[in-house]
Protein backbone atom coordinates (compact mmCIF):
# COMPACT_ATOMS: atom_id res chain seq x y z
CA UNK A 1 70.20 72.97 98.16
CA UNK A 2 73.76 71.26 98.49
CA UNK A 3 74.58 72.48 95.26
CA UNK A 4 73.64 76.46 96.73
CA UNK A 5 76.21 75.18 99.94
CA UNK A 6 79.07 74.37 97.52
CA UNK A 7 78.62 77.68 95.81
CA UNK A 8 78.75 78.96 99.16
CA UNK A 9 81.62 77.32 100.97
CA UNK A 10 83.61 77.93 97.69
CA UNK A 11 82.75 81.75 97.77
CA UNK A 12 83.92 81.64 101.42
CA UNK A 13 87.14 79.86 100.83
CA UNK A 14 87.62 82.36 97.94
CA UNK A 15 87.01 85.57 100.12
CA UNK A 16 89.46 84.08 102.73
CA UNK A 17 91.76 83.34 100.47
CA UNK A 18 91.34 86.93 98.90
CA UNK A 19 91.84 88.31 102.92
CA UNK A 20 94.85 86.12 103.61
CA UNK A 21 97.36 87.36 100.83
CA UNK A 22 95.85 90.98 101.25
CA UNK A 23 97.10 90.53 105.11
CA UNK A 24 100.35 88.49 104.16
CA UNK A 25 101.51 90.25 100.91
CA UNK A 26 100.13 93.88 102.42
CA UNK A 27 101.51 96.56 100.21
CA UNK A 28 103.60 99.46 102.32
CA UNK A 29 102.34 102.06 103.43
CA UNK A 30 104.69 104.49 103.34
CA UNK A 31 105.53 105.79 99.82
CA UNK A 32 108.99 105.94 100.39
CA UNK A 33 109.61 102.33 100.41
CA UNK A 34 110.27 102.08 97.34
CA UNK A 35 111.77 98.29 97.74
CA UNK A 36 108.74 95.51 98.46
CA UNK A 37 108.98 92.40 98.20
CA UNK A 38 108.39 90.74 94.69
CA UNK A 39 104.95 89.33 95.97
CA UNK A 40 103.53 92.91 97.45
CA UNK A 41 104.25 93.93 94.23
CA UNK A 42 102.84 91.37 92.03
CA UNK A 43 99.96 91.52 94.13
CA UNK A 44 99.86 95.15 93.81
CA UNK A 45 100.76 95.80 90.38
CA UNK A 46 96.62 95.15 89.01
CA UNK A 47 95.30 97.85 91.76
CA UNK A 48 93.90 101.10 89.39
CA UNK A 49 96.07 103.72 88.44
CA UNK A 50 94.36 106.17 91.09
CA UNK A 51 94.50 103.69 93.78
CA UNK A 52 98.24 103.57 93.00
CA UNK A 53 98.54 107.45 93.28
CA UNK A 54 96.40 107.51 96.37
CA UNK A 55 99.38 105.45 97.80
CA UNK A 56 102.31 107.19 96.02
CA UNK A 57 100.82 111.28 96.84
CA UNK A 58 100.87 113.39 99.72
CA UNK A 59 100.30 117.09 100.15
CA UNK A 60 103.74 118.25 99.35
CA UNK A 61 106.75 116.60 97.02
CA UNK A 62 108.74 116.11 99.88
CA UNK A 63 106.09 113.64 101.18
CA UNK A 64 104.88 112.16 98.41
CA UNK A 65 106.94 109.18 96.95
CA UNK A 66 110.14 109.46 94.46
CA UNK A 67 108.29 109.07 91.62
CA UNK A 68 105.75 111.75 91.75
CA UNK A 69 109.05 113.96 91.68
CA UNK A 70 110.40 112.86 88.13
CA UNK A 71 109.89 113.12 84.33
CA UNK A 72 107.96 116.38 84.73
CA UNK A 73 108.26 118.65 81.93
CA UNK A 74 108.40 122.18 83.69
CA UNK A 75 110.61 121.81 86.87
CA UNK A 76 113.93 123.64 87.82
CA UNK A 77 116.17 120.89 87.01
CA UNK A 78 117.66 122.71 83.64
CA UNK A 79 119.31 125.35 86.87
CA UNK A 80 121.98 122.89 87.16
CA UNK A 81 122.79 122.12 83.79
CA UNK A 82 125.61 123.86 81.72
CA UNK A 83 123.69 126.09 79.28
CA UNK A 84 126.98 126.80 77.39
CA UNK A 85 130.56 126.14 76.67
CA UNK A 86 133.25 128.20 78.61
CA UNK A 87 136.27 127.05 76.51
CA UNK A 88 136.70 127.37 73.15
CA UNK A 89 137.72 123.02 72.73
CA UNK A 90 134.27 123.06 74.71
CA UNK A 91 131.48 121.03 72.88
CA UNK A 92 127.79 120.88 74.34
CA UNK A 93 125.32 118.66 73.98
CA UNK A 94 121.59 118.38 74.99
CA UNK A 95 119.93 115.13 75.26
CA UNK A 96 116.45 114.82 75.61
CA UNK A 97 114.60 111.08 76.05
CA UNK A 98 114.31 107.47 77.95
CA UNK A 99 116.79 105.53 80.62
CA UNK A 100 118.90 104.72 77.90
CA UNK A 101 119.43 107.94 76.12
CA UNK A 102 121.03 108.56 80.44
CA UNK A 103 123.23 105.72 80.05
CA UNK A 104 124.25 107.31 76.99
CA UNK A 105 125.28 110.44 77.98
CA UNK A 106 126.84 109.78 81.11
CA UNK A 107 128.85 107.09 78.78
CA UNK A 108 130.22 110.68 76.72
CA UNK A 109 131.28 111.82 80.33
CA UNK A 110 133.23 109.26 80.54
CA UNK A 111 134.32 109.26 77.76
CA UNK A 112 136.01 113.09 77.02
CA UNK A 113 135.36 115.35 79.43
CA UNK A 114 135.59 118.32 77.00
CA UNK A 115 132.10 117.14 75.78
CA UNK A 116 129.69 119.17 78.08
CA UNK A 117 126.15 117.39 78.43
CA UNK A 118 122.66 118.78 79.71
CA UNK A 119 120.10 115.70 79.78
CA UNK A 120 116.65 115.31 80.75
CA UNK A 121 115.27 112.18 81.31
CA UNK A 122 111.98 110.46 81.82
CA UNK A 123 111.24 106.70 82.91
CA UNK A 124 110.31 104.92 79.74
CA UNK A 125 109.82 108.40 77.75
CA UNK A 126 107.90 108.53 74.86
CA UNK A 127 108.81 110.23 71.85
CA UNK A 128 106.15 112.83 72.36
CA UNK A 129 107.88 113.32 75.95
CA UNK A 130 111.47 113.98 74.34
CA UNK A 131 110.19 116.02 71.61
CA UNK A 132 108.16 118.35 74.27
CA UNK A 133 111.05 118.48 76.72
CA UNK A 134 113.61 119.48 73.93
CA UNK A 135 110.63 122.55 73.46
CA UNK A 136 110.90 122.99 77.07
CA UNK A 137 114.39 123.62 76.89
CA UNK A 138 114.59 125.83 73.39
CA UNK A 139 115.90 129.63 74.65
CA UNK A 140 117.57 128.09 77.61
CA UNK A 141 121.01 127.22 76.59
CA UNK A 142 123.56 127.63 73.69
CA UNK A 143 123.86 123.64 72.88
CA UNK A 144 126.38 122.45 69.75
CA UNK A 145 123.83 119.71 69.07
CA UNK A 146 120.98 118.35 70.69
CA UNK A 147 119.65 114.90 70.45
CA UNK A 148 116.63 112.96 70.50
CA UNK A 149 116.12 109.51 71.96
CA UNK A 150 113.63 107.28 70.90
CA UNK A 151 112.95 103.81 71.61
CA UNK A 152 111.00 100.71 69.85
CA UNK A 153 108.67 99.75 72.96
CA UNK A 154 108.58 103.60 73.61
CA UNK A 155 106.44 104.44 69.98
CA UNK A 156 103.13 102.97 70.73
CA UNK A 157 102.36 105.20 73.74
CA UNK A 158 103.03 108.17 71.79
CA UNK A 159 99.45 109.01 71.49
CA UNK A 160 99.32 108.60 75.40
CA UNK A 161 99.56 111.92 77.29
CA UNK A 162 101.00 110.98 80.90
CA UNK A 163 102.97 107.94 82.36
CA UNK A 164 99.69 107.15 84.66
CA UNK A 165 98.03 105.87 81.07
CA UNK A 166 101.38 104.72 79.37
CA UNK A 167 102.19 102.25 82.14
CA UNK A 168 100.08 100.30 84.13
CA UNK A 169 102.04 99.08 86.37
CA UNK A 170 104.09 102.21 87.37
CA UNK A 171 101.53 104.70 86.53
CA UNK A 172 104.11 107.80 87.10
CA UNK A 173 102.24 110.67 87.26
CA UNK A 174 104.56 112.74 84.56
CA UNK A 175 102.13 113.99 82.02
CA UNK A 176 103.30 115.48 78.29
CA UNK A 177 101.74 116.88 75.29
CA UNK A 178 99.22 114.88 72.80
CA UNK A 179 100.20 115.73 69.03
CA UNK A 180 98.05 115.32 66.49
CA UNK A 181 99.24 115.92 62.55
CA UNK A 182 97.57 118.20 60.23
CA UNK A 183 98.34 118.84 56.62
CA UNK A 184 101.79 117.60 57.94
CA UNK A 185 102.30 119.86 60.66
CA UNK A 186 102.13 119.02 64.40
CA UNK A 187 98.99 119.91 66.48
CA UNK A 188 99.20 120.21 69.78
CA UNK A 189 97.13 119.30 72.87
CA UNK A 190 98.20 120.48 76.41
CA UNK A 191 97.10 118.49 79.66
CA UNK A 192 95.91 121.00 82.35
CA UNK A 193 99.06 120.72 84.70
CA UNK A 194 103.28 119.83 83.67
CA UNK A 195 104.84 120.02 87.10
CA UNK A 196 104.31 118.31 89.92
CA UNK A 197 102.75 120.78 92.40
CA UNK A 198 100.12 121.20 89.58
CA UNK A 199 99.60 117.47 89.70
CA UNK A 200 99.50 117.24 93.51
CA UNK A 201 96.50 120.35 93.42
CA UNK A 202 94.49 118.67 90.98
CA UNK A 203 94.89 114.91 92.70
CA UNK A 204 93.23 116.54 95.79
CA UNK A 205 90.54 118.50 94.61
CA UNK A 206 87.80 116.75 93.16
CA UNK A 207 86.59 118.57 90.46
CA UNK A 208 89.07 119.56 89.06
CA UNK A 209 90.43 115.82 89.18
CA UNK A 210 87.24 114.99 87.41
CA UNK A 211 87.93 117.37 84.62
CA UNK A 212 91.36 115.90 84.44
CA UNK A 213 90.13 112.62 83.71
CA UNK A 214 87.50 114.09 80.61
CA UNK A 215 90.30 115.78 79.19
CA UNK A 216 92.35 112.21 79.25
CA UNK A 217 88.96 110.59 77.65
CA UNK A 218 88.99 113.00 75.01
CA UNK A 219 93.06 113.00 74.01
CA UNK A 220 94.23 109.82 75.63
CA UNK A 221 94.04 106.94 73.20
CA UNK A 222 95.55 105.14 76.14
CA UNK A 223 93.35 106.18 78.71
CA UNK A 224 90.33 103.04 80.05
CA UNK A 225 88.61 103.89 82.74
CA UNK A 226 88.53 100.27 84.23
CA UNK A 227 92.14 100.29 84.74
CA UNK A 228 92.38 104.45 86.08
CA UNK A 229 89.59 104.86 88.30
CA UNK A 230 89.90 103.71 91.90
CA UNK A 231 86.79 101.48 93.18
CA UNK A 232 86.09 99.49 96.20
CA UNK A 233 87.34 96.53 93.67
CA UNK A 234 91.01 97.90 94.47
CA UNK A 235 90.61 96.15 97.99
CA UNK A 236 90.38 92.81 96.24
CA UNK A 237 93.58 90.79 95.46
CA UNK A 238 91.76 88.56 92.20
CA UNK A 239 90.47 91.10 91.17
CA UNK A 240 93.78 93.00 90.85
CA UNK A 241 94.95 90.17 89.10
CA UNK A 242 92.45 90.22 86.76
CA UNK A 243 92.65 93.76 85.91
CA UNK A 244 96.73 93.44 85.59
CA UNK A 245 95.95 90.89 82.96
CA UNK A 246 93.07 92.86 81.52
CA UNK A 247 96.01 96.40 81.40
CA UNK A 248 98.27 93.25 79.84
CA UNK A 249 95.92 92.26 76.85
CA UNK A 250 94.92 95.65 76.31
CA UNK A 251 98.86 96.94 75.96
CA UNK A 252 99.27 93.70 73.57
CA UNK A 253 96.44 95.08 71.05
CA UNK A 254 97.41 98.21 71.28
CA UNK A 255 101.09 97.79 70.41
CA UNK A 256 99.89 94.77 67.77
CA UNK A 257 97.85 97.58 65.82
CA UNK A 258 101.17 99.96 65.30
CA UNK A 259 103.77 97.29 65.99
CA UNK A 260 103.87 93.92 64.54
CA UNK A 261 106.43 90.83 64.18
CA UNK A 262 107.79 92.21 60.44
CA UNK A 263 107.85 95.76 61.85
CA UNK A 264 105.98 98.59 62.27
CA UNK A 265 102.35 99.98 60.43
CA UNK A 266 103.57 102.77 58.43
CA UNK A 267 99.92 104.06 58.01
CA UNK A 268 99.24 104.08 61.85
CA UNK A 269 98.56 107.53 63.22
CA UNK A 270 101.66 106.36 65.44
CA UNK A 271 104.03 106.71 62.80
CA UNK A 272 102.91 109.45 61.20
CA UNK A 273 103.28 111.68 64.29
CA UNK A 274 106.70 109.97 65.08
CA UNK A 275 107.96 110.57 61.50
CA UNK A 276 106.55 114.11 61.90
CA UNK A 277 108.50 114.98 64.98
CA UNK A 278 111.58 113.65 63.87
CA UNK A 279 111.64 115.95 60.78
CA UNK A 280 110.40 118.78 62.90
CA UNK A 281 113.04 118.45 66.05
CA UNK A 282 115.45 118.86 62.70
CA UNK A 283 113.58 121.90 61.22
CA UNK A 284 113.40 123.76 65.06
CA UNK A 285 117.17 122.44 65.70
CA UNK A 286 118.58 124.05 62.34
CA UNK A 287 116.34 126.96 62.65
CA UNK A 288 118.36 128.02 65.59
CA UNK A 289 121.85 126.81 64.14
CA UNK A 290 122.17 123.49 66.23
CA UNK A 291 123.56 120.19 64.92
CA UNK A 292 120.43 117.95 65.33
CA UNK A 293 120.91 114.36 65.99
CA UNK A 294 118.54 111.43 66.51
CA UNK A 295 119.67 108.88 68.78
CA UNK A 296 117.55 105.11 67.98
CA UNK A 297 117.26 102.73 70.89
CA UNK A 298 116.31 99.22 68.94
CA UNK A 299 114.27 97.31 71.42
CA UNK A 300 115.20 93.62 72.71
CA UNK A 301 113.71 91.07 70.24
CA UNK A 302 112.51 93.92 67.76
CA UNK A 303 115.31 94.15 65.30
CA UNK A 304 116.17 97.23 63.10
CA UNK A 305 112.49 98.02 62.85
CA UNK A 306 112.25 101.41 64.64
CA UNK A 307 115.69 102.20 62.30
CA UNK A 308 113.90 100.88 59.32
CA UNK A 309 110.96 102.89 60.00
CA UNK A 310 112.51 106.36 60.17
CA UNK A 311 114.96 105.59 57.67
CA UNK A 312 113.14 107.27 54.50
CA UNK A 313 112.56 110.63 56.94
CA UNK A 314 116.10 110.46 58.01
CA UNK A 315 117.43 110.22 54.63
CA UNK A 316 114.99 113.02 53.41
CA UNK A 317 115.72 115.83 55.72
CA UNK A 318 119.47 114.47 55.86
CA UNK A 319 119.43 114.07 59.79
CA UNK A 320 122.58 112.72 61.86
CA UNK A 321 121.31 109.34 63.38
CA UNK A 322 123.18 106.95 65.91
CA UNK A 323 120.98 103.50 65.51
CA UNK A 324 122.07 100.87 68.31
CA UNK A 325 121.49 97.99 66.20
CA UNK A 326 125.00 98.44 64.55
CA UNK A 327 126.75 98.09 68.06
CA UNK A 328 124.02 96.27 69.53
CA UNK A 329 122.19 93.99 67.85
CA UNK A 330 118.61 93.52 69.52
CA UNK A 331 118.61 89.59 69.30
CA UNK A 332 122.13 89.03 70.70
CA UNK A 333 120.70 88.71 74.83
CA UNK A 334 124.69 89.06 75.47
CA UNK A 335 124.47 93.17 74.73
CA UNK A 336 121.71 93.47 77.35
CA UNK A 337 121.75 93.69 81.06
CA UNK A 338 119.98 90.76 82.91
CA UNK A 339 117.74 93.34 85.03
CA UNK A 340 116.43 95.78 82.93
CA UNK A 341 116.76 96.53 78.92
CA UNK A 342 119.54 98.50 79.35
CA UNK A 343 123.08 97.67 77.00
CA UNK A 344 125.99 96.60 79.23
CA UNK A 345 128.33 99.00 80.40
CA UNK A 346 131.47 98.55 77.42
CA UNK A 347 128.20 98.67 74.82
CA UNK A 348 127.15 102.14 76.03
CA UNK A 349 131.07 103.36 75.53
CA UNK A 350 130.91 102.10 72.13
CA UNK A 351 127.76 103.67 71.51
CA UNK A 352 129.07 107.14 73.11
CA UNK A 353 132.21 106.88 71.13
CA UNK A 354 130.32 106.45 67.78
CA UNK A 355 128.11 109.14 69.08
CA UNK A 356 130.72 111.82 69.88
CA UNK A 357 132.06 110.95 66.37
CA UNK A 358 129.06 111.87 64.36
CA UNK A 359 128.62 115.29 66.47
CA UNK A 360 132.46 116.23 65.65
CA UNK A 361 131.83 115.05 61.80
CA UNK A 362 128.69 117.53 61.56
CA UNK A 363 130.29 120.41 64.15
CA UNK A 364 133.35 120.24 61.20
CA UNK A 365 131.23 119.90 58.59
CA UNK A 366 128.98 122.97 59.53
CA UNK A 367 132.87 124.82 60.01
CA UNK A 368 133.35 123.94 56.40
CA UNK A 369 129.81 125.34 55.25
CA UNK A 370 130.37 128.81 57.16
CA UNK A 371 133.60 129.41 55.60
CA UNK A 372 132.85 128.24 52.11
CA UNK A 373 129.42 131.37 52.65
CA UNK A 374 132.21 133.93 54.32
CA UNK A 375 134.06 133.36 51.09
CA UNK A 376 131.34 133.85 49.07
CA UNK A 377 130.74 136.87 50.54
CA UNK A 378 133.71 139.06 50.32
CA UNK A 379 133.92 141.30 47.03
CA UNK A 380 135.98 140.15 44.57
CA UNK A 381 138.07 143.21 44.45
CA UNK A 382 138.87 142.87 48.23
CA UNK A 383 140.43 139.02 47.69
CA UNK A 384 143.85 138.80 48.50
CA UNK A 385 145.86 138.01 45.01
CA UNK A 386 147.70 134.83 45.17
């Protein structure tokens, strides 16, 4: 019997505790607050992903918080964008990827301002997210070159399908194509909705919610039920914690089967699709006579191993890369911004600089290549006589 009252008292003490920082640390309401305090969000951060977009969606955009409005694929955005050159010193380029691929090209603003530049970003994008949005774009503009970021901690998630799987803790509701690869070709698996009215009129009606979440079971490698479905577990502040360090080991194996300390698997079905989008973002790129270039974000801590990696395909298929780890190398802290991975602002210069000069060495070298088949061409009798 006093053994049963421990049990008990402890299990009250627990469920006040539980209460109290639920009352103390309460997480805003309103989704436009998008600056709570560092406990409401560590508190926060372990609620499911569908708790998290109960709190972050309303009816309309407008209502709904900031982040339901970015990273989706179809929106207007590319309206505002140059779509080509207007003078002939004119160069554009199209970037397509992560934060840092947007410090990059607002670093080539700076920089000359005869270097035009249409970008579409997504927080934390993953390589299947740049490769679909530089689809997106293809018929839309008349770019000199278009480039690809990708970044180390971005790879594993490529077989993910929508920032609400990818990560945890944000759970943005973006979503993005799964590819598969096939006889070494890309196959492609579309998520039911790519904009965020489509997301908003699935989110409210339940069935079709429900069929939302079978199709992520099915093509979502990253997709676990325990951490996306909302329960009347969400109201608990342990057992948030626990699931945040439950979505925590589960991101560590995930990344440890594709991504180790010596580099990456190159058998992984990870790799395989990232090697096979790089080569075909060059095919699609050349097929329409633009300068393809990959642009490789080297993770803190990690190295050269995402340039390592795609070296052989890079080499192969003779693709323009910019790798960071020549101007920033990923274990010098010093090249890094204390509050986010992002390089410091005279590293991103650099890196724009060596950028701009690999676009101008391919835009001259693809000059060269026309004349040289122009020459070829005329008839030998109608050569001017020197």
């Amino acid at each position: 019997m006093k053994n049963i009252k421990i049990v008990l008292w402890i299990l009250f003490y627990l469920i006040l505790i539980d209460l109290s920082v639920n009352i103390v640390f309460r997480y805003p309401k309103d989704p436009h607050n998008v600056s709570p305090s560092f406990l409401q969000s560590y508190f926060d951060y372990g609620r499911s992903v569908e708790g998290k977009l109960q709190w972050m969606t309303r009816p309309t955009t407008a209502e709904s918080a900031p982040r339901v409005s970015g990273g989706w694929l179809k929106s207007e955005k590319y309206l505002s964008l140059p779509a080509k050159t207007t003078r002939k010193d004119e160069v554009l380029i199209a970037l397509y990827g992560m934060s840092h691929t947007e410090q990059l090209w607002k670093a080539i603003q700076k920089t000359d301002n005869k270097y035009l530049v249409r970008g579409f970003m997504a927080a934390g994008a993953t390589p299947n997210w740049s490769y679909a949005s530089y689809e997106f774009d293809m018929g839309r503009h008349k770019a000199d070159a278009v480039v690809l970021g990708i970044l180390t901690d971005s790879v594993p998630p490529i077989t993910s399908t929508t920032g609400m799987t990818a990560f945890f803790d944000s759970s943005f509701p973006y979503t993005f194509p799964r590819y598969t690869v096939k006889d070494g070709k890309l196959r492609i698996a579309h998520p039911p909705f790519y904009d965020a009215k489509g997301y908003i009129d699935h989110f409210y009606n339940p069935s079709k919610w429900k069929a939302y979440r079978g199709w992520l079971a099915k093509n979502d490698k990253y997709y676990d039920p325990l951490l996306f479905q909302r329960s009347i577990l969400d109201h608990s502040a342990f057992f948030r914690l626990l699931r945040r360090a439950y979505s925590e080991r589960e991101k560590q194996e995930r990344t440890k089967s594709v991504h180790t300390k010596t580099g990456f698997i190159e058998t992984s079905e990870e790799i395989v699709i990232l090697r096979t989008i790089v080569k075909t973002f060059a095919e699609s790129a050349r097929r329409d006579d633009i300068i393809p270039v990959v642009y490789i974000v080297n993770s803190k801590g990690t190295g050269d191993h995402l340039f390592r990696i795609l070296k052989p395909t890079l080499d192969e298929y003779n693709i323009p890369h910019l790798s960071t780890h020549l101007i920033c190398p990923p274990d010098d802290p010093n090249v890094y911004l204390t509050e986010n991975s992002h390089f410091i602002p005279s590293k991103d210069m650099e890196l724009a600089g060596k950028m701009i000069k690999i676009i101008k060495k391919e835009i001259a070298k693809k000059k060269t290549s026309k004349s040289r088949q122009v020459a070829v061409q005329v008839p030998e009798n109608l050569r001017p006589a020197y």
